[in-house]
Protein backbone atom coordinates (compact mmCIF):
# COMPACT_ATOMS: atom_id res chain seq x y z
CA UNK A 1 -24.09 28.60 19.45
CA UNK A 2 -26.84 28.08 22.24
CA UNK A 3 -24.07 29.03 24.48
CA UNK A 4 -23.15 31.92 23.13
CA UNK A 5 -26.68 33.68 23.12
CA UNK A 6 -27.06 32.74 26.53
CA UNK A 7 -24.17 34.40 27.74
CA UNK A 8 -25.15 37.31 25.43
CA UNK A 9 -28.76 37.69 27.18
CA UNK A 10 -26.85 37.31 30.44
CA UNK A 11 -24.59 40.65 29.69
CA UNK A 12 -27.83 42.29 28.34
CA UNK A 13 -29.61 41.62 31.50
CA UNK A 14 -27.01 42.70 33.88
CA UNK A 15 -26.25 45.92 31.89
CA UNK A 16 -30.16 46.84 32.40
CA UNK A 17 -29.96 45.73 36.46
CA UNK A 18 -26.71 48.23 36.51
CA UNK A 19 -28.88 50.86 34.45
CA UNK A 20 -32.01 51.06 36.19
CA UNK A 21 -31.04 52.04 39.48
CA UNK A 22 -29.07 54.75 38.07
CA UNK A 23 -31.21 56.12 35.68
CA UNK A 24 -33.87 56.44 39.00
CA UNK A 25 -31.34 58.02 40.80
CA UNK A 26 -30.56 60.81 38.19
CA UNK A 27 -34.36 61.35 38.49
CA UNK A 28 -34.80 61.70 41.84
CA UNK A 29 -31.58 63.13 43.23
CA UNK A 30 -29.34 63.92 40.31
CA UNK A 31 -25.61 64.35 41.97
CA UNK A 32 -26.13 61.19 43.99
CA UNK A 33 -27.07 59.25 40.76
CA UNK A 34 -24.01 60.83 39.07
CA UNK A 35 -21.82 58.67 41.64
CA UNK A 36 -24.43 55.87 41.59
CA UNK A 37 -23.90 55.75 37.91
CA UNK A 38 -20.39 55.67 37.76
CA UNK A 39 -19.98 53.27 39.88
CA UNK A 40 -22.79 50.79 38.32
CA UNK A 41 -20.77 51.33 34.60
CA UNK A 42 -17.25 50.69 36.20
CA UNK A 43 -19.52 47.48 37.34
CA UNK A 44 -21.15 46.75 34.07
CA UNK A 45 -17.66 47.08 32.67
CA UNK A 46 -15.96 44.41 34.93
CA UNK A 47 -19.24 42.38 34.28
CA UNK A 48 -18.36 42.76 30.62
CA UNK A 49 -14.90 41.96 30.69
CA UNK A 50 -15.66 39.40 32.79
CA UNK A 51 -18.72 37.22 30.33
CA UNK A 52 -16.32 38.39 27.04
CA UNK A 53 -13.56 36.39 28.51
CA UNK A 54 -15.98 33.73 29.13
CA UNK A 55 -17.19 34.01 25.59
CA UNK A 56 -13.91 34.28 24.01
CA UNK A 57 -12.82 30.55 26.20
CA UNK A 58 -15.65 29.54 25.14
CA UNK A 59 -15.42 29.89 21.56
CA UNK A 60 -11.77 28.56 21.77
CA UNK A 61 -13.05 25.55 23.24
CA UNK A 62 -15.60 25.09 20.61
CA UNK A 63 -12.34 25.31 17.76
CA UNK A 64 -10.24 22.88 19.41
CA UNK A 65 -12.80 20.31 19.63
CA UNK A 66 -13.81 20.72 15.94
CA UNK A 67 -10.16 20.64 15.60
CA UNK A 68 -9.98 17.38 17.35
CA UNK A 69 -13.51 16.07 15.49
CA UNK A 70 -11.01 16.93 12.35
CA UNK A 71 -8.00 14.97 13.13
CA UNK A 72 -10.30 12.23 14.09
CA UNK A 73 -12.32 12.00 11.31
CA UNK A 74 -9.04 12.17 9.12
CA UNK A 75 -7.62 9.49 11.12
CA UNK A 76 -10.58 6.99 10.67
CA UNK A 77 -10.33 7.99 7.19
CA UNK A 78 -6.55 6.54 7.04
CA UNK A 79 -7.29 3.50 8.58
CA UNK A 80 -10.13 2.76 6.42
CA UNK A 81 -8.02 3.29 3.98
CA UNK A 82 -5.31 0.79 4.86
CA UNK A 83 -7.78 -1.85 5.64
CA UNK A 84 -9.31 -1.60 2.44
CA UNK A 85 -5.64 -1.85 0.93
CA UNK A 86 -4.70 -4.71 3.13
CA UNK A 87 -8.19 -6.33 2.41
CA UNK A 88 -7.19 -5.75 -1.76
CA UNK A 89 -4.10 -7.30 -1.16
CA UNK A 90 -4.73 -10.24 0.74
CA UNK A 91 -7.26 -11.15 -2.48
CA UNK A 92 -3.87 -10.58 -4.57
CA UNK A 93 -1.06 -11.52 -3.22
CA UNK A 94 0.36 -14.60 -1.51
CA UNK A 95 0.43 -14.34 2.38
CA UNK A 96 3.93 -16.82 2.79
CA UNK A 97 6.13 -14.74 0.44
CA UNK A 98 4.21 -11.37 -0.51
CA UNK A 99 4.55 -12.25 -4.41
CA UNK A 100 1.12 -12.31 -6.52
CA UNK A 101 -1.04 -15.24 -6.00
CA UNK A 102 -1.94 -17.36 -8.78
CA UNK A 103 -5.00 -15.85 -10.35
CA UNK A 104 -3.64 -12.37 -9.81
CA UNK A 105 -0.55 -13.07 -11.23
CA UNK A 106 -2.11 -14.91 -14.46
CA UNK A 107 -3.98 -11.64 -14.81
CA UNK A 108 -0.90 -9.82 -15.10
CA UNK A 109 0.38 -11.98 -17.33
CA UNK A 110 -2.63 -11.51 -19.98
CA UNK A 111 -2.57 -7.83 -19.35
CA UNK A 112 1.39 -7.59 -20.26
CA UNK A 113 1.04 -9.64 -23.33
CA UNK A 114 -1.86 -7.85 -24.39
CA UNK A 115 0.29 -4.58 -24.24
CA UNK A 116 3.22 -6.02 -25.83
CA UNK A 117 1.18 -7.43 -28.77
CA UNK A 118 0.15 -3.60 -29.42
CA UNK A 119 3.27 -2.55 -29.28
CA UNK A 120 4.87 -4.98 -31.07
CA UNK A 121 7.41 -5.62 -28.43
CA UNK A 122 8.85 -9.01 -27.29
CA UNK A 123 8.45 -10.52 -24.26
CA UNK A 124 9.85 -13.11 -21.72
CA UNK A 125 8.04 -15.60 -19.09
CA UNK A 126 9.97 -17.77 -16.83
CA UNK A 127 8.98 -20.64 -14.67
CA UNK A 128 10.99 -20.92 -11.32
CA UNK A 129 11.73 -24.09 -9.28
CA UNK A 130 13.54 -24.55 -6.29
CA UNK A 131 15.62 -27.41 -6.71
CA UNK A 132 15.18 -30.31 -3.44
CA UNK A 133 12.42 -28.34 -1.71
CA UNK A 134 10.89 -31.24 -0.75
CA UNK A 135 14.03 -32.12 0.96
CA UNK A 136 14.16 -28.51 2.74
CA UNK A 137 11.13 -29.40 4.03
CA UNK A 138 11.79 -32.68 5.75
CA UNK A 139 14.98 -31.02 7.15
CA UNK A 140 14.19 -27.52 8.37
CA UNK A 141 10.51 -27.49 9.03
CA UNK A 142 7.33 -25.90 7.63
CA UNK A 143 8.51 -22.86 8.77
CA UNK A 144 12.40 -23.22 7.39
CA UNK A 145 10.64 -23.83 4.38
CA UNK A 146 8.55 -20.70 4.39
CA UNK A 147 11.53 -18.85 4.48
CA UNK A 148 13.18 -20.23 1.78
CA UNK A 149 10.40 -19.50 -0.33
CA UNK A 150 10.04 -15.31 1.22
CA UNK A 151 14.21 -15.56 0.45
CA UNK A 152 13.21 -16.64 -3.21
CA UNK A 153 10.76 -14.54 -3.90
CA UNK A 154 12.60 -11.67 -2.68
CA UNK A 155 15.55 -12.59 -4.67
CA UNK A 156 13.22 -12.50 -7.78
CA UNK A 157 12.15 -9.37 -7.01
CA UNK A 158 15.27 -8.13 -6.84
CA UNK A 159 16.83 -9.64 -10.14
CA UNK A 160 13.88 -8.11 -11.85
CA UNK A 161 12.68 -4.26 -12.60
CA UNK A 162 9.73 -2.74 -10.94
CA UNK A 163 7.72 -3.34 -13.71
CA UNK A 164 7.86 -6.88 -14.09
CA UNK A 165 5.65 -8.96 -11.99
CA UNK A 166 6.49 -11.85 -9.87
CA UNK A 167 4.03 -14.67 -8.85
CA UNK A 168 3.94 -17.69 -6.59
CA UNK A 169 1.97 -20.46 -8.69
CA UNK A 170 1.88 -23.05 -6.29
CA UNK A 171 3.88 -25.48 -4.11
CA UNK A 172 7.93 -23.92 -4.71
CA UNK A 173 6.85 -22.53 -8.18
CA UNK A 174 7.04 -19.38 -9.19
CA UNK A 175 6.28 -17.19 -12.39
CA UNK A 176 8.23 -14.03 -13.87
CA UNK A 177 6.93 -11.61 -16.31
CA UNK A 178 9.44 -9.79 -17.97
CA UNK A 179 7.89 -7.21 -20.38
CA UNK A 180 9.61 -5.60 -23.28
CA UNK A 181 12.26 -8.58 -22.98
CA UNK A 182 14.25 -9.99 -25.93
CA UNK A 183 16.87 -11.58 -23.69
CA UNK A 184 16.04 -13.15 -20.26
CA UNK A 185 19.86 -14.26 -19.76
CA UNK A 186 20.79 -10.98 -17.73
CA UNK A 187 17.79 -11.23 -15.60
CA UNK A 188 17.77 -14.94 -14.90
CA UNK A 189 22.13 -14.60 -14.17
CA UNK A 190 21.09 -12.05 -11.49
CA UNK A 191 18.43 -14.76 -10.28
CA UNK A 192 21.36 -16.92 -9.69
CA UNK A 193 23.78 -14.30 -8.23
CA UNK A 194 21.11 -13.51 -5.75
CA UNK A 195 20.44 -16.52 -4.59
CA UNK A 196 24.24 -17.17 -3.54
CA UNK A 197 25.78 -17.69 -0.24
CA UNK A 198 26.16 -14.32 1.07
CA UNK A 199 28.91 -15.16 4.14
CA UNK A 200 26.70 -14.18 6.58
CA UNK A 201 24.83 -17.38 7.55
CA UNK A 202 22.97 -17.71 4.34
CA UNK A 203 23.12 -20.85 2.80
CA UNK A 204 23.02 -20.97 -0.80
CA UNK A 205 19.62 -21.89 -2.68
CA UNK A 206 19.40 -23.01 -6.38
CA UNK A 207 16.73 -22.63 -8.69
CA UNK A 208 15.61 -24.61 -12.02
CA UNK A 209 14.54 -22.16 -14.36
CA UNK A 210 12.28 -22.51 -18.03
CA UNK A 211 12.55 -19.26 -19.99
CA UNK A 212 10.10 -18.58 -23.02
CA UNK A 213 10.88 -15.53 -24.96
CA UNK A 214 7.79 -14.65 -27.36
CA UNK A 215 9.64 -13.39 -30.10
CA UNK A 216 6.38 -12.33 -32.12
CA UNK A 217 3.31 -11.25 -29.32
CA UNK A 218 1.10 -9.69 -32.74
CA UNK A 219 0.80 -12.73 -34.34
CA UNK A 220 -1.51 -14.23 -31.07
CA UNK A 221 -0.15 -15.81 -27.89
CA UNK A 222 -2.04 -18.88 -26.48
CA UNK A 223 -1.19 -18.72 -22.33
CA UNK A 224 -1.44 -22.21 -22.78
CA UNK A 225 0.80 -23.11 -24.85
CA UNK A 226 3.12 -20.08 -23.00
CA UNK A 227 2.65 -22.44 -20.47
CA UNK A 228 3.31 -26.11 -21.89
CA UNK A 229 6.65 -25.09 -23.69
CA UNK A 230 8.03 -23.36 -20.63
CA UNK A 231 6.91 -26.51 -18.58
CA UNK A 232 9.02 -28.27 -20.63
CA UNK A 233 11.92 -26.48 -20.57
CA UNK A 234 11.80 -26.46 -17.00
CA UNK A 235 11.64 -30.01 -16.81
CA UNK A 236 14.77 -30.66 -18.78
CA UNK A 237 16.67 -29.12 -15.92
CA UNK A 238 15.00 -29.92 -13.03
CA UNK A 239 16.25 -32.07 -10.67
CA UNK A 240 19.69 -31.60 -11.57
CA UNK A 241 20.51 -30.29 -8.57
CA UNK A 242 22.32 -26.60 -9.56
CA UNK A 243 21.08 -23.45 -10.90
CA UNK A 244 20.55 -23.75 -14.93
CA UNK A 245 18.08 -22.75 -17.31
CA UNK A 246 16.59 -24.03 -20.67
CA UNK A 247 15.53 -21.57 -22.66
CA UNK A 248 12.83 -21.42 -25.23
CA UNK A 249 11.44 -19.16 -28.16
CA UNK A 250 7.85 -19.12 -28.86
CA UNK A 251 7.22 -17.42 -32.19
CA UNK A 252 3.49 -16.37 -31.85
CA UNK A 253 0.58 -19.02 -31.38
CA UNK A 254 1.34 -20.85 -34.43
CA UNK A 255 4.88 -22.18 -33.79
CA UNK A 256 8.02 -22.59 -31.43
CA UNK A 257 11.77 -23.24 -31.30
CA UNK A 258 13.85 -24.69 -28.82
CA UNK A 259 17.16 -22.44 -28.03
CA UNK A 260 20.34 -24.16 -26.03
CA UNK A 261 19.71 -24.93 -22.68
């Protein structure tokens, strides 16, 4: 703006250098300053065009850098943006195979029973073992084994709907909420399908799996005790070396019953 008003006073002060000679000249000889005064407009005029044009860059330069001040700011803006979501989900998610960490994913957990038990839906938990990891381990690596746990968890995912919630609890177990859930027998089969030799290189991975279905959230759900009868379904087919499940029902906090395995 400074700018501008300088190159304002400049055109003001060159139209009254052009004007004064002129004006003299009418005054003293009057057909001389006629000429005199022609030509000092025709110069005022060039002067003019000349310090507009100036003005007019001027101003254009003044847009594109608060154009550029724009895209910048916007720009930091993003990025602060994505650090803050990459900071939110480092604190929730596990860095080896992008599933929920532990606490997040027990949070989840207590959130989706506490909506089911309003609704008065059932619901379905699963604990997930991979069956000889320890053995994957000694044979492929740390890193072979970080893969087969990403492949698992991916798998999961991918048996599962978008809003279910998978979680790595620890070591090569994982957790899997399935809301609204009377049955887990479809999801957990397309566990198992996943987790198949594809042909292309993939080696086959198989999973031990304890299913709890809550069969009654309103009458009070003790996480618990979610926990302790799915443990135990899990353990009766771990180890055994293939994909199976033992499935459980847990008929509120006050009782359960076991359900063929």
């Amino acid at each position: 703006m400074a700018d501008e008003t300088k190159a304002i006073l400049k055109i003001a002060g060159l139209l009254a250098i052009g004007l004064v000679p002129a004006v003299l000249e009418l005054l003293i000889e009057p057909s001389r300053g006629v000429a005199i005064s022609a030509m000092g407009g025709a110069t005022m005029a060039i002067v003019f065009v000349l310090y507009t044009q100036r003005l007019v860059v001027h101003v254009h330069q003044l847009q594109w850098k608060e154009r550029a001040l724009r895209n910048d700011h916007a720009s930091l803006q993003e990025t602060t943006q994505d650090q803050a979501r990459e900071l939110r989900e480092a604190k929730t998610h596990d860095a080896t195979t992008g599933a929920l960490n532990r606490s997040a994913f027990l949070r989840r957990l207590e959130e989706t029973v506490a909506r089911d038990v309003r609704l008065g839906k059932s619901l379905s938990f699963l604990l997930v073992d991979i069956e000889g990891f320890k053995a994957i381990n000694i044979e492929r690596g740390r890193i072979g084994g970080d893969a087969i746990l990403e492949q698992v968890a991916h798998a999961l995912a991918d048996a599962t709907r978008g809003t279910d919630c998978i979680g790595r609890l620890g070591g090569d177990e994982f957790g899997v909420v399935l809301g609204e859930c009377e049955d887990p027998g479809p999801a957990v089969n397309r566990i198992f399908s996943s987790l198949k030799a594809d042909g292309a290189g993939v080696a086959a991975i198989c999973v031990a799996v304890g299913a709890v279905t809550i069969e009654n959230p309103a009458a009070g759900v003790e996480l618990s005790e979610l926990f302790r009868v799915a443990e135990g379904a899990l353990a009766s087919v771990r180890g055994t070396g293939g994909n199976l499940c033992a499935r459980r029902a847990l008929r509120g906090a006050a009782g359960r019953q076991a359900a063929s395995a």
